[in-house]
Protein backbone atom coordinates (compact mmCIF):
# COMPACT_ATOMS: atom_id res chain seq x y z
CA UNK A 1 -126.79 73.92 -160.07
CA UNK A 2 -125.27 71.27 -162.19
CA UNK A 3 -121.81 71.77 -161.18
CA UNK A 4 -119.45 73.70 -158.73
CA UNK A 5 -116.48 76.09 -159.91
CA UNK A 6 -113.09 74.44 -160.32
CA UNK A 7 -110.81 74.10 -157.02
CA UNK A 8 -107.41 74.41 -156.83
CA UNK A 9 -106.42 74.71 -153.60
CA UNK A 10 -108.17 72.74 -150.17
CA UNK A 11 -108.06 75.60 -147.31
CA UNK A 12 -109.51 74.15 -144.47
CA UNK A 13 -111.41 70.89 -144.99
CA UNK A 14 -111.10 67.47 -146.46
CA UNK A 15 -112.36 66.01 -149.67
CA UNK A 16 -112.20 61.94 -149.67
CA UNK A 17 -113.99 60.29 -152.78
CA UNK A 18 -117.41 62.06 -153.68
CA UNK A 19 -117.06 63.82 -149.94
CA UNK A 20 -115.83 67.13 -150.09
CA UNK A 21 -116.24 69.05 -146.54
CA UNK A 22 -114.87 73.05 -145.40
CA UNK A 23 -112.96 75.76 -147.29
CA UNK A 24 -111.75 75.61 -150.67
CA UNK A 25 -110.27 77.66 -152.85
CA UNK A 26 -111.28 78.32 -156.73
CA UNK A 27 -109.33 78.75 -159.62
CA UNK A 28 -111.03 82.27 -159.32
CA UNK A 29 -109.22 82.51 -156.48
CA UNK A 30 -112.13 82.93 -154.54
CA UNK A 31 -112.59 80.72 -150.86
CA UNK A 32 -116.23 78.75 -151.01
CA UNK A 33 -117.58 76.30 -148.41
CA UNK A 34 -118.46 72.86 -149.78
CA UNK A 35 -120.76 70.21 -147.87
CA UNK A 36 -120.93 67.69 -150.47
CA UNK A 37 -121.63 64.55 -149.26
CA UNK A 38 -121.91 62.29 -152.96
CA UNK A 39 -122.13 63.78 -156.81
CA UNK A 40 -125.69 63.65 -155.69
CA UNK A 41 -126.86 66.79 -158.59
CA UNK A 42 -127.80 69.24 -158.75
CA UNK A 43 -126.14 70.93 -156.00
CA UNK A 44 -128.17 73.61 -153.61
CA UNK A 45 -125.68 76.44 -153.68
CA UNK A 46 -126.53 79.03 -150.22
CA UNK A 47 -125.35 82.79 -150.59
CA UNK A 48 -124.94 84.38 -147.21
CA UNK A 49 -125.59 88.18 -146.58
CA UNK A 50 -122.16 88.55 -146.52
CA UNK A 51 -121.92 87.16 -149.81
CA UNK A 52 -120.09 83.66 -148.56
CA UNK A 53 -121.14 80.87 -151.11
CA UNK A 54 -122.17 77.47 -149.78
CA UNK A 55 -122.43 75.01 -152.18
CA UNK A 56 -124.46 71.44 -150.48
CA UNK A 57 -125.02 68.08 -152.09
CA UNK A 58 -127.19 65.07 -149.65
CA UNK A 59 -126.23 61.78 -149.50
CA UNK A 60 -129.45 60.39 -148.69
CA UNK A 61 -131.82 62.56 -150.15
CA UNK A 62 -132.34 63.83 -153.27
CA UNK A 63 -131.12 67.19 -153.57
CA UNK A 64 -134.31 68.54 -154.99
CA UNK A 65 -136.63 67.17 -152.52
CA UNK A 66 -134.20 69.20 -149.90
CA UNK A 67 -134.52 72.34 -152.14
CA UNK A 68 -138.58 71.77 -151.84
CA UNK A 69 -138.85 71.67 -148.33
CA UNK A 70 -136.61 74.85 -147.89
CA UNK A 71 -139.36 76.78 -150.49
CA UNK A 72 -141.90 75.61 -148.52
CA UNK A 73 -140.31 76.64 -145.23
CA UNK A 74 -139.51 80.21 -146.14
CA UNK A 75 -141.54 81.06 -148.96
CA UNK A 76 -140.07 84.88 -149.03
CA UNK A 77 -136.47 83.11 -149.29
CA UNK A 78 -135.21 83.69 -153.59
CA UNK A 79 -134.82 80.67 -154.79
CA UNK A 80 -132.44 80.55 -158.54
CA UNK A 81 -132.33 77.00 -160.25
């Protein structure tokens, strides 16, 4: 995923630079975590059971290789790109 819906409000977290850690909220008005560590792209965006969206961008690594390594660990996980 190539980009992240637009925020508007910063519930619970902190967002310094490219860094952008906890709860925000979207112009949606929907709350979403972010764990973005750099404008490392594309992002890996999580859906919990419960439907919570958690979008995650590595500093170090590229994003991709992380998005390999989680196929290969759970093969039975759906993976959307």
């Amino acid at each position: 995923m190539n980009q992240i819906p637009r925020i508007t409000l910063k519930t619970n977290g902190f967002a310094l630079g490219s860094i952008n850690k906890g709860y925000f909220k979207t112009e949606d008005g929907e709350i979403i975590k972010l764990i973005l560590n750099s404008d490392n792209k594309p992002y890996i965006l999580f859906t919990k059971a419960d439907g919570e969206r958690i979008y995650y961008s590595a500093k170090s690594e590229p994003n991709q290789k992380i998005l390999d390594k989680i196929k290969q660990a759970f093969p039975g996980v759906v993976v959307w790109q």
